[in-house]
N, C-alpha and C. Protein backbone atom coordinates (compact mmCIF):
# COMPACT_ATOMS: atom_id res chain seq x y z
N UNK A 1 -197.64 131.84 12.47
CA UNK A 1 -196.54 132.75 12.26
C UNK A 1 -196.84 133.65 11.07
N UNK A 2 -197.15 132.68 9.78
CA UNK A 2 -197.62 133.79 8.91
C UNK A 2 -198.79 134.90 9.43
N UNK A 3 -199.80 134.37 9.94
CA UNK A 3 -200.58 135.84 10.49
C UNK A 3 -200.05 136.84 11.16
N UNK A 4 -199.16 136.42 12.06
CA UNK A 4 -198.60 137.17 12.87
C UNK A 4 -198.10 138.00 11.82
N UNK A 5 -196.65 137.62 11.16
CA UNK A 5 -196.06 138.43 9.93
C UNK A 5 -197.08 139.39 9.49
N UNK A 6 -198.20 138.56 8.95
CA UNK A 6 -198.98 139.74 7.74
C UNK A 6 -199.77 140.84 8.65
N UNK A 7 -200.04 140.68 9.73
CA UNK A 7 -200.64 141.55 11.09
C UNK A 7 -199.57 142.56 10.89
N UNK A 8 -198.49 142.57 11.29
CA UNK A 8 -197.49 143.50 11.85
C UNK A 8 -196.88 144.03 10.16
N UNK A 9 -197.22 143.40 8.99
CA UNK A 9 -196.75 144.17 7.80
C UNK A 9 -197.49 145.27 7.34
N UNK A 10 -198.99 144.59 7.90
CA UNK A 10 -200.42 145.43 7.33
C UNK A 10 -200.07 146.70 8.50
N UNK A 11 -199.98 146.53 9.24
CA UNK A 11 -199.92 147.92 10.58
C UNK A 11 -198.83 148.60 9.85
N UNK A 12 -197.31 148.11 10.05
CA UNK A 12 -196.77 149.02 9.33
C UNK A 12 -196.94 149.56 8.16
N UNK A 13 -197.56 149.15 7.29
CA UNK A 13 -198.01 150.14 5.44
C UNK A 13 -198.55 151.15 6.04
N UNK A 14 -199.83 150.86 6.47
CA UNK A 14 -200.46 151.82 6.48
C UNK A 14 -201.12 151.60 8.27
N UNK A 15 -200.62 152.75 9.55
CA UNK A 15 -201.47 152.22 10.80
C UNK A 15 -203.09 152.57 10.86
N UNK A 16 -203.29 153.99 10.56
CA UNK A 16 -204.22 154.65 10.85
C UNK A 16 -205.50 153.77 9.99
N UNK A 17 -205.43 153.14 8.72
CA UNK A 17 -206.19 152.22 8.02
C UNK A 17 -206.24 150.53 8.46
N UNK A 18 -205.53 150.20 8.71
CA UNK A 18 -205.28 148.35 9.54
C UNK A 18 -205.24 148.29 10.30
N UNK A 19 -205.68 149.23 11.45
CA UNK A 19 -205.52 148.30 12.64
C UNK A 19 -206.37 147.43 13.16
N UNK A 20 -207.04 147.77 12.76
CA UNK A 20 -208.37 146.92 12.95
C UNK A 20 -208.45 145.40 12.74
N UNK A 21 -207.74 145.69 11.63
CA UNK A 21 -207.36 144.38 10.89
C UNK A 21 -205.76 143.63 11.28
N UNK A 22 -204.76 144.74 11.78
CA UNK A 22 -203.53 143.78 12.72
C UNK A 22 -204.08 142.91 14.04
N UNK A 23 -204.92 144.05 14.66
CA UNK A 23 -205.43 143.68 16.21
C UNK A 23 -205.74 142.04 16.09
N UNK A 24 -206.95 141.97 14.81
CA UNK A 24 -207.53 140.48 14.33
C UNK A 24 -206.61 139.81 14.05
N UNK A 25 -205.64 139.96 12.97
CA UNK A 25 -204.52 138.53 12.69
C UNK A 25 -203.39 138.35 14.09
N UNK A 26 -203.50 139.39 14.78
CA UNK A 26 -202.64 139.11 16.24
C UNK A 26 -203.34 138.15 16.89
N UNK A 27 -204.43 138.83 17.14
CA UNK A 27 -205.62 137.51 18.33
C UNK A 27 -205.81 136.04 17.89
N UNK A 28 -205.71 136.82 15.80
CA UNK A 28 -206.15 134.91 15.77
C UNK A 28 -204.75 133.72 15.53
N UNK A 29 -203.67 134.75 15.82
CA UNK A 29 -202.55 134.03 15.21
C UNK A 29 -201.95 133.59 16.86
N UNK A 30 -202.44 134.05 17.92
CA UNK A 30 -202.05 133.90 19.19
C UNK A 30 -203.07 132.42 19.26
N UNK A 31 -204.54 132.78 19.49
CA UNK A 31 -205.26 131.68 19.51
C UNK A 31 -204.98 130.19 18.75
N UNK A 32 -204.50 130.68 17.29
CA UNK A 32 -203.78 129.63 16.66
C UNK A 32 -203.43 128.81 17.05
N UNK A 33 -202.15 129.30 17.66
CA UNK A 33 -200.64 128.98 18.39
C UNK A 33 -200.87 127.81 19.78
N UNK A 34 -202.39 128.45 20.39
CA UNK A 34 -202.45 127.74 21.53
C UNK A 34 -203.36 126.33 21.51
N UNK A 35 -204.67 126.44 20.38
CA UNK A 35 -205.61 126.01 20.40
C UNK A 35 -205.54 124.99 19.41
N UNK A 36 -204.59 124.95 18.08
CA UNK A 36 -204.39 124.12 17.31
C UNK A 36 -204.08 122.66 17.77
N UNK A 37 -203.00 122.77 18.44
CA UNK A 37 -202.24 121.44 18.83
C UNK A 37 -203.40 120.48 19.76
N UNK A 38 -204.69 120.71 20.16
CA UNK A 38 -205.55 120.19 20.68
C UNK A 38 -206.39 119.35 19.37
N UNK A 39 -206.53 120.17 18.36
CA UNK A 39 -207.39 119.72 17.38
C UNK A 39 -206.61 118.78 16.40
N UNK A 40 -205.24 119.16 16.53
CA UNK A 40 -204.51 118.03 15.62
C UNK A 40 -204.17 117.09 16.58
N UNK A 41 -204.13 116.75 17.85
CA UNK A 41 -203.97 115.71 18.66
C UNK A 41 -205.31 114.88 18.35
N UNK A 42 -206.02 115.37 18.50
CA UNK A 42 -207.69 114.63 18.27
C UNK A 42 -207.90 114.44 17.27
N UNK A 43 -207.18 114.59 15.88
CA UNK A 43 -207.91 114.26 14.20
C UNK A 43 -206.71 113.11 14.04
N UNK A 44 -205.09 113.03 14.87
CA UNK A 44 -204.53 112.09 15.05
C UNK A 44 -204.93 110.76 15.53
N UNK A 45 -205.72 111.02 16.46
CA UNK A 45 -206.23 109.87 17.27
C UNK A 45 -207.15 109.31 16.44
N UNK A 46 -208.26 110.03 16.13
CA UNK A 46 -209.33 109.68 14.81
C UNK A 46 -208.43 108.99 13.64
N UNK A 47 -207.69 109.51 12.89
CA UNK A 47 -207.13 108.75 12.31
C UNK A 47 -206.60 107.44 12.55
N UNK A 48 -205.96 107.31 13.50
CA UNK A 48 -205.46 106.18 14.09
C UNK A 48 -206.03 104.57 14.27
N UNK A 49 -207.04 105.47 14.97
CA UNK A 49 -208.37 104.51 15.34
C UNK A 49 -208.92 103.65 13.92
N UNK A 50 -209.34 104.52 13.28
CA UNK A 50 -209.91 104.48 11.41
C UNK A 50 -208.96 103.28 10.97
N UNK A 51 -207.61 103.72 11.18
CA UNK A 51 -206.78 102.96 10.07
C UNK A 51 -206.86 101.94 11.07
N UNK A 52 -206.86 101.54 12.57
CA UNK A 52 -206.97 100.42 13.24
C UNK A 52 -207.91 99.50 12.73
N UNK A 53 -209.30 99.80 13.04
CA UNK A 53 -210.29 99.43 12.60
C UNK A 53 -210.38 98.78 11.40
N UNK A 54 -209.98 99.68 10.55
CA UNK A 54 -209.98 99.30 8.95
C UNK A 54 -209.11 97.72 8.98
N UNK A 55 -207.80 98.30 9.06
CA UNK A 55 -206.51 96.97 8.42
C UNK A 55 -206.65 96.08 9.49
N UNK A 56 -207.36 96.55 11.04
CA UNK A 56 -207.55 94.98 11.43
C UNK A 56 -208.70 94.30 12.10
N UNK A 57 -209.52 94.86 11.28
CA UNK A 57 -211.34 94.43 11.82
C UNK A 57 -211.00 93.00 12.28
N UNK A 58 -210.72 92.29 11.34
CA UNK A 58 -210.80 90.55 11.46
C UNK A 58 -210.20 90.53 12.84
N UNK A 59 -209.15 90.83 13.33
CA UNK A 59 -208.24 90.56 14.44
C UNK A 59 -208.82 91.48 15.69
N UNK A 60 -209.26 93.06 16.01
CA UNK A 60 -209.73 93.35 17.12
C UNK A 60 -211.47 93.43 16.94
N UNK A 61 -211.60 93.68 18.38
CA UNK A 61 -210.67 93.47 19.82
C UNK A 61 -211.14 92.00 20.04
N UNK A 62 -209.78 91.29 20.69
CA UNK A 62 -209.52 90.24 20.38
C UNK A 62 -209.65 89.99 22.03
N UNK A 63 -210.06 89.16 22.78
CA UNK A 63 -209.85 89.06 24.39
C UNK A 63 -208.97 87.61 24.64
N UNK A 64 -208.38 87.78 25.00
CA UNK A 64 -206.73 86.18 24.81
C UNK A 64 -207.01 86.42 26.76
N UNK A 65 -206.98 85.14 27.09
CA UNK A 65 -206.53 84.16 28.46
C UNK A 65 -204.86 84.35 28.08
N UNK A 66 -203.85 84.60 28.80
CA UNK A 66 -202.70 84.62 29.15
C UNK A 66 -201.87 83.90 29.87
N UNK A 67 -200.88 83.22 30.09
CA UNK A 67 -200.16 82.79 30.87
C UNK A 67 -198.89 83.11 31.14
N UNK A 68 -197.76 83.47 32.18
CA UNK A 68 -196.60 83.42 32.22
C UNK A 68 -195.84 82.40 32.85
N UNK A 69 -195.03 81.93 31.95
CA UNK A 69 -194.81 80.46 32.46
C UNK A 69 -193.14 80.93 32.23
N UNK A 70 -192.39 79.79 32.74
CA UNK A 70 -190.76 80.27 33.00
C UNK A 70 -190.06 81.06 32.36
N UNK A 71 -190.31 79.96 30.96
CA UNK A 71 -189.94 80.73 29.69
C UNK A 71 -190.24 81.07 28.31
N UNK A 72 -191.45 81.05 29.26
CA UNK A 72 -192.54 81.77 27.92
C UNK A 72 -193.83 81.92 28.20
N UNK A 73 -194.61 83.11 27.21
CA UNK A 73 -196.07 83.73 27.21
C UNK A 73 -196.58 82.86 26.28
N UNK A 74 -197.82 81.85 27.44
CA UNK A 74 -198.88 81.25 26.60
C UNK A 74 -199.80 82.08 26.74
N UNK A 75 -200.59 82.19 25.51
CA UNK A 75 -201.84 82.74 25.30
C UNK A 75 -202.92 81.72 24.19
N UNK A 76 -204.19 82.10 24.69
CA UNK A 76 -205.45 81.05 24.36
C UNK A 76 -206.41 81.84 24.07
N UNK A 77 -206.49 82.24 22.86
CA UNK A 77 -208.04 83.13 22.08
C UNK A 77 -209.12 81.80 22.06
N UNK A 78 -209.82 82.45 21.31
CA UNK A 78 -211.11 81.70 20.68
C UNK A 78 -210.65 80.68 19.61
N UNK A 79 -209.66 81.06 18.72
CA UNK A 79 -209.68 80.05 17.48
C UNK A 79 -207.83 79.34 17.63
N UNK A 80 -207.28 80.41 18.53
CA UNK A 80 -205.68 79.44 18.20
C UNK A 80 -205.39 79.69 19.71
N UNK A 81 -204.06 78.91 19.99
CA UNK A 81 -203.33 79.06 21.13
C UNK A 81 -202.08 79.02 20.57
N UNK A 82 -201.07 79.76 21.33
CA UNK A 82 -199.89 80.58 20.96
C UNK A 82 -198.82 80.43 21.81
N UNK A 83 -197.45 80.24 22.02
CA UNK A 83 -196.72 80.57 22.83
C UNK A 83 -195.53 81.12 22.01
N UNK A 84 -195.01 82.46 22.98
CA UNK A 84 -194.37 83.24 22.79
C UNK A 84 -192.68 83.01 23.59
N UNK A 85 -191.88 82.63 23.35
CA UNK A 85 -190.67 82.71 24.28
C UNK A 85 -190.07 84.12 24.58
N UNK A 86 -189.56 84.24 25.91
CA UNK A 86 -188.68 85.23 26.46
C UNK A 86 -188.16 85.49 25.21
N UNK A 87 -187.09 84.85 24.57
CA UNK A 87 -185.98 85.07 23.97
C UNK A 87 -186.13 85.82 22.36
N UNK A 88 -187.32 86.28 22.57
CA UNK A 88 -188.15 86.43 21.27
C UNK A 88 -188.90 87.99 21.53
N UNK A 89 -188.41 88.55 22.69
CA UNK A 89 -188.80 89.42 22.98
C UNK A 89 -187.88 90.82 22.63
N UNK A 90 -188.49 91.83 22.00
CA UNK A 90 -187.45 92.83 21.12
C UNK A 90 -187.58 93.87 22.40
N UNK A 91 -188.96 94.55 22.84
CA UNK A 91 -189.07 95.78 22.91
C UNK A 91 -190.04 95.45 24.86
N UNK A 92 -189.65 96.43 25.47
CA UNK A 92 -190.74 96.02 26.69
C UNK A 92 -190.80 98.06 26.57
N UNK A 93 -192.13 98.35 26.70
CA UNK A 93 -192.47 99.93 27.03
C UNK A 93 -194.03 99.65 27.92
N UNK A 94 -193.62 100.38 28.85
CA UNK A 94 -195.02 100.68 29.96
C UNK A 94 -195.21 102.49 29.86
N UNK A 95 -196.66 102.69 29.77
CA UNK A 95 -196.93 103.91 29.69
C UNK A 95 -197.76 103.75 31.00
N UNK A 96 -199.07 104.99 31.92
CA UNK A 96 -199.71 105.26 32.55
C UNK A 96 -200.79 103.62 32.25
N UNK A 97 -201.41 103.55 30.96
CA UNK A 97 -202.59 102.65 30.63
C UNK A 97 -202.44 101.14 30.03
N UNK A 98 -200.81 101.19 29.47
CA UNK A 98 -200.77 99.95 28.71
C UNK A 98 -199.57 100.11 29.32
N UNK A 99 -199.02 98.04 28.44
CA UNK A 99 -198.16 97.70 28.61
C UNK A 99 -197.73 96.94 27.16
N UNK A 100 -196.81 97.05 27.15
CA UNK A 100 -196.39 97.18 24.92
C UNK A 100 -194.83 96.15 25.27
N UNK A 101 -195.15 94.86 24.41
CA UNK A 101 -194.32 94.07 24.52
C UNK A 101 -194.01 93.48 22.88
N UNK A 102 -192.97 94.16 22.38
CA UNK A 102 -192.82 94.50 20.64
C UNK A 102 -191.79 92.42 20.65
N UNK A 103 -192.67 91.80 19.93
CA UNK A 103 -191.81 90.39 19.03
C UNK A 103 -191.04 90.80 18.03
N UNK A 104 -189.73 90.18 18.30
CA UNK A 104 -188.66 90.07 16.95
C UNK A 104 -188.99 89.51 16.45
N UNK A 105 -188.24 89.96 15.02
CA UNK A 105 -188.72 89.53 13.68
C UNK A 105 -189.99 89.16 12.97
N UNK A 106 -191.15 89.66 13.86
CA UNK A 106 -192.44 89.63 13.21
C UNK A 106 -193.00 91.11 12.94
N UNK A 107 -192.41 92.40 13.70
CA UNK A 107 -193.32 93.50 13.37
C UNK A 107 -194.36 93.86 14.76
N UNK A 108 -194.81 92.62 15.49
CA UNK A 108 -195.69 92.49 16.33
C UNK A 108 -195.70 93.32 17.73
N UNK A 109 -196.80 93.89 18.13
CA UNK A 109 -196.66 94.03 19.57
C UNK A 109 -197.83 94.04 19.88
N UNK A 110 -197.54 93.21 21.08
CA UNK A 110 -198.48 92.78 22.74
C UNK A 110 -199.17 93.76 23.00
N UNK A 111 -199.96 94.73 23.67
CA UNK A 111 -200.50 95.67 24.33
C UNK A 111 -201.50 94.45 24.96
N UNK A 112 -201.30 94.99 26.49
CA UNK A 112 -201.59 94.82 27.85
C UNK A 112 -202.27 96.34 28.51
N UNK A 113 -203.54 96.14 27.88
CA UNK A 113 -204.61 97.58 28.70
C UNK A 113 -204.37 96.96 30.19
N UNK A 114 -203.99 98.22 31.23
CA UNK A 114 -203.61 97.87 32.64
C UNK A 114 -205.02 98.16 33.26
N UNK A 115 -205.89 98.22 32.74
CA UNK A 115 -207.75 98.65 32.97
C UNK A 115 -208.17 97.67 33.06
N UNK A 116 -207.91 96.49 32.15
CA UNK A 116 -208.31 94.64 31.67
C UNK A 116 -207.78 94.04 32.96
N UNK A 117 -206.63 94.66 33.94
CA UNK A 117 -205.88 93.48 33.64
C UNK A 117 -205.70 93.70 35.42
N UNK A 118 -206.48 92.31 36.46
CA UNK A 118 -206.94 92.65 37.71
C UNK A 118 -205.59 93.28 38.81
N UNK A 119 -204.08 92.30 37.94
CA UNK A 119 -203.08 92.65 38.83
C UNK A 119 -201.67 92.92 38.02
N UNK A 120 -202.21 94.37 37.60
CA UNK A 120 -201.54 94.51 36.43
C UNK A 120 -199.74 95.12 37.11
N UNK A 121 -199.78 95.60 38.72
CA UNK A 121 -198.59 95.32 39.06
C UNK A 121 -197.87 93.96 39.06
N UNK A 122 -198.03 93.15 38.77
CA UNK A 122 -197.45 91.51 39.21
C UNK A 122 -196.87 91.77 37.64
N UNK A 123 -197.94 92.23 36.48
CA UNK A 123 -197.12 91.60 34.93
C UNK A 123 -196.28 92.83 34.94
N UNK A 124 -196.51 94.46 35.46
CA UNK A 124 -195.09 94.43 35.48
C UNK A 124 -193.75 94.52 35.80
N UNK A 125 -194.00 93.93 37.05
CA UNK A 125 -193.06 93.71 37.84
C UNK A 125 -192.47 92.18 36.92
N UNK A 126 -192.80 91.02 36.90
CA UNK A 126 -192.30 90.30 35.92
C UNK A 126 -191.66 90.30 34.29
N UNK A 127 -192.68 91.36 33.87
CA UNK A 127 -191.99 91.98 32.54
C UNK A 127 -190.36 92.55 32.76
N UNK A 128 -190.52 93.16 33.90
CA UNK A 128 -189.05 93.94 34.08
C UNK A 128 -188.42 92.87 34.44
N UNK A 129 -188.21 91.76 34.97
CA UNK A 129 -187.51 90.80 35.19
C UNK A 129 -187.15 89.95 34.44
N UNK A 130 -188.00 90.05 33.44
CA UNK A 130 -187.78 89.27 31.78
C UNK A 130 -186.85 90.08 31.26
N UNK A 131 -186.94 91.46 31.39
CA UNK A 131 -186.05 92.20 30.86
C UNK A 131 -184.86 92.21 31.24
N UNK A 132 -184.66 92.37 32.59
CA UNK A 132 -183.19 92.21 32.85
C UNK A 132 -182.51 90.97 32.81
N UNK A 133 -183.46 89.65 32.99
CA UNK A 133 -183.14 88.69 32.49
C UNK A 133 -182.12 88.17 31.05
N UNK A 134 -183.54 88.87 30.06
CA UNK A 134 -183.17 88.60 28.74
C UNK A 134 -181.82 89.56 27.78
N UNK A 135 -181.72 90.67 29.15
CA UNK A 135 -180.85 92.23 28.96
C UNK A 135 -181.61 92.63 27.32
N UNK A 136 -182.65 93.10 27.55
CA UNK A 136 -183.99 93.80 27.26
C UNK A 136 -183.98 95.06 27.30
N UNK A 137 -183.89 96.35 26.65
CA UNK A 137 -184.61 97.64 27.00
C UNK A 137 -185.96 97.41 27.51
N UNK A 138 -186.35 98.25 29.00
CA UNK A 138 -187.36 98.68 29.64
C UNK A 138 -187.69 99.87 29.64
N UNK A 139 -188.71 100.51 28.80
CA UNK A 139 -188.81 101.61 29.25
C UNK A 139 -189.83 102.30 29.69
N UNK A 140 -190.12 102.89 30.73
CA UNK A 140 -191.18 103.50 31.26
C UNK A 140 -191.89 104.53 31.27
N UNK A 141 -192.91 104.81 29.98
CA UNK A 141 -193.10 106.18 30.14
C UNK A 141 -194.41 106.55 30.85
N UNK A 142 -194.14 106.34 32.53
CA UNK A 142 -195.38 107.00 33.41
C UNK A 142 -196.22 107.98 33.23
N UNK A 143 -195.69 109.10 33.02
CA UNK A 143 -196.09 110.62 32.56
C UNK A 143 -196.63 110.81 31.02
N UNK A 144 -196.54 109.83 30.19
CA UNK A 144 -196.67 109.74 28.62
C UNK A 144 -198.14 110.43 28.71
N UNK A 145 -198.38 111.54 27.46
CA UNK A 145 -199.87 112.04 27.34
C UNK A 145 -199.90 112.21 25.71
N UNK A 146 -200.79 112.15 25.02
CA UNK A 146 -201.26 112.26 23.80
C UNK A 146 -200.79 114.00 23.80
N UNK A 147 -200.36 114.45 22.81
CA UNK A 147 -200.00 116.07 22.85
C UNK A 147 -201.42 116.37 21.75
């Protein structure tokens, strides 16, 4: 926006001397406008990743055996085994690639890559049934894209 502004201030002072120079802060303030939000989506993700990596080297990527059992998610890593109850469940969100299952009162969430995972309609078709079960927000964001 500021280019734009200083484009169209410089033309008006003086035309016959700037235009040369409006034409340029127009093109690059248009290009700006379109081309930015690609490069800050991608230095987001980089970041992301970084601070992943960093605060939880020790913990990923972690590969856990799973279970769904009546009323509750057992899971079996390498060094502990875990069970999780329904009733302990805060948050259920499905996007296009994952599946994000947020624990009360710890901070925690599940992610379920639907790429890992051979019949990843069955968990969530059961997730949603936990949900309406437990009267759970479900929410589905199919269409979800990194901007």
């Amino acid at each position: 926006m500021i280019y734009l502004a200083l484009g169209f201030w410089l033309y008006f002072k003086d035309k016959e001397q700037n235009y040369k120079l409006t034409i340029f802060l127009i093109i690059f303030a248009v290009l700006w406008y379109f081309i930015f939000p690609f490069f800050e989506a991608k230095s987001y993700k980089k970041k992301l990743m970084k601070y992943i990596m960093t605060h939880y080297k020790d913990t990923l990527p972690m590969s856990v055996d799973m279970e769904l059992e009546n009323e509750s998610l057992y899971s079996k890593g390498l060094e502990e085994k875990n069970r999780i109850f329904y009733k302990d469940f805060e948050d259920l969100k499905e996007t296009d690639q994952y599946l994000f299952v947020k624990i009360e009162n710890t901070g925690q969430t599940l992610i379920f890559p639907k790429e890992k995972i051979s019949n990843h309609e069955e968990l969530s078709n059961h997730l949603k049934a936990i949900a309406q079960k437990q009267n759970l927000p479900y929410t589905n964001y199919g269409d979800w894209k990194w901007k």
